[in-house]
Protein backbone atom coordinates (compact mmCIF):
# COMPACT_ATOMS: atom_id res chain seq x y z
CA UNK A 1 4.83 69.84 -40.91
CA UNK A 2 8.78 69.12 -41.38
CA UNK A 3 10.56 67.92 -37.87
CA UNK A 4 12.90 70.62 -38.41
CA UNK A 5 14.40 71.74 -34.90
CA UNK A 6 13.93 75.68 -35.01
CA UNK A 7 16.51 77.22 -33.07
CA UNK A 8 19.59 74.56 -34.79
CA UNK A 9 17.87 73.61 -37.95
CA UNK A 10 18.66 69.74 -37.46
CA UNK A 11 16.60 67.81 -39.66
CA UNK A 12 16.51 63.73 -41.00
CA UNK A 13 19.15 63.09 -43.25
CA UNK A 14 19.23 60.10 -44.89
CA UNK A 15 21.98 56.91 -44.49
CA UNK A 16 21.81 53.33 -44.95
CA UNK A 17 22.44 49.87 -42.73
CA UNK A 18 25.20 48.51 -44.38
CA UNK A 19 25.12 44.25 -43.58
CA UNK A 20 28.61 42.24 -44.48
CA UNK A 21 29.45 38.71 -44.20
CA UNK A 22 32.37 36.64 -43.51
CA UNK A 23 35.51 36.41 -41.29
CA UNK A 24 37.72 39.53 -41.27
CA UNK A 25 41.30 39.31 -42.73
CA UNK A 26 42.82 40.22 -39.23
CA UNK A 27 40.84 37.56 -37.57
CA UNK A 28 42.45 35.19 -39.91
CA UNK A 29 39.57 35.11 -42.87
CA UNK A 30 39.22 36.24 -45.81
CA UNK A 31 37.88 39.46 -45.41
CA UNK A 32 34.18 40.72 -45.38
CA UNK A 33 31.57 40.76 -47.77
CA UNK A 34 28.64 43.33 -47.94
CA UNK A 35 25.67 41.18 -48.66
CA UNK A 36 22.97 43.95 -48.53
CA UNK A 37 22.56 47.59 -48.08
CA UNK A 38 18.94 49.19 -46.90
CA UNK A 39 18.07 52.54 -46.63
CA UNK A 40 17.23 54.42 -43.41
CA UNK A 41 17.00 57.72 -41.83
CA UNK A 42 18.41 59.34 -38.74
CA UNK A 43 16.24 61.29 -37.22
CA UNK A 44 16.96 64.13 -34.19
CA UNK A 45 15.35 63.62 -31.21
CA UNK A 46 12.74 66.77 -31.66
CA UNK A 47 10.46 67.53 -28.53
CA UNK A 48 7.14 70.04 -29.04
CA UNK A 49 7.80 72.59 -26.46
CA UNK A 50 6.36 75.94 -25.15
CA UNK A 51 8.72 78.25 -25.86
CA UNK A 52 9.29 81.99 -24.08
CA UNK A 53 9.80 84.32 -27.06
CA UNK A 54 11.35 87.86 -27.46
CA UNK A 55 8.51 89.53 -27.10
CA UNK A 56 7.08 87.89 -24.29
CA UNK A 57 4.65 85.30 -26.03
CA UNK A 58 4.51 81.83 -25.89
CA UNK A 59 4.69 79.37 -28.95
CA UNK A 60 4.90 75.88 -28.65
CA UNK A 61 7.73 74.88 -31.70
CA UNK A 62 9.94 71.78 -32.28
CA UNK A 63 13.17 72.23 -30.44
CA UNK A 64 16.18 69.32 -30.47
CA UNK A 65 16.93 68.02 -26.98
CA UNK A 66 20.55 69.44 -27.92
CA UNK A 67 19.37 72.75 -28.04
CA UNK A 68 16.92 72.34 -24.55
CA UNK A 69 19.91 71.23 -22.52
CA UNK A 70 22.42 73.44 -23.96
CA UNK A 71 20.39 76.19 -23.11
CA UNK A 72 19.62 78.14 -26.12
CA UNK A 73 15.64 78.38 -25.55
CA UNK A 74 13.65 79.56 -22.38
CA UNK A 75 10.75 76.94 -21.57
CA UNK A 76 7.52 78.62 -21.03
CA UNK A 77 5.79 77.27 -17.53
């Protein structure tokens, strides 16, 4: 299964660590050199919780902690 938050739909997207070498130009060098790039991901911090649904039921789903302390779900005791 994707770790796809439910209620905001915040999912991995991808970036990259971008490394550089050398003295900057305002430090007094001669500027910065990127010497390698690497991919990554950045990944939303996604808790399994039980949730309180419309209808009364309970479903445990994949909810950001954005979305948990902004309120927009009701945590099922």
């Amino acid at each position: 299964m994707a770790r796809i938050c439910a209620i905001t739909g915040k999912r991995p997207v991808k970036g990259s660590i971008i490394n550089r070498k050398g003295q900057s130009k305002k430090s007094g060098g001669i500027g910065t050199h990127v010497t390698s790039i690497t991919k990554r991901k950045f990944r939303p911090n996604l808790q399994k919780i039980k949730v309180k649904l419309p209808t009364g039921a309970t479903k445990r789903v994949w909810v950001s902690v954005k979305a948990i302390k902004a309120g927009l779900v009701e945590k099922a005791l």
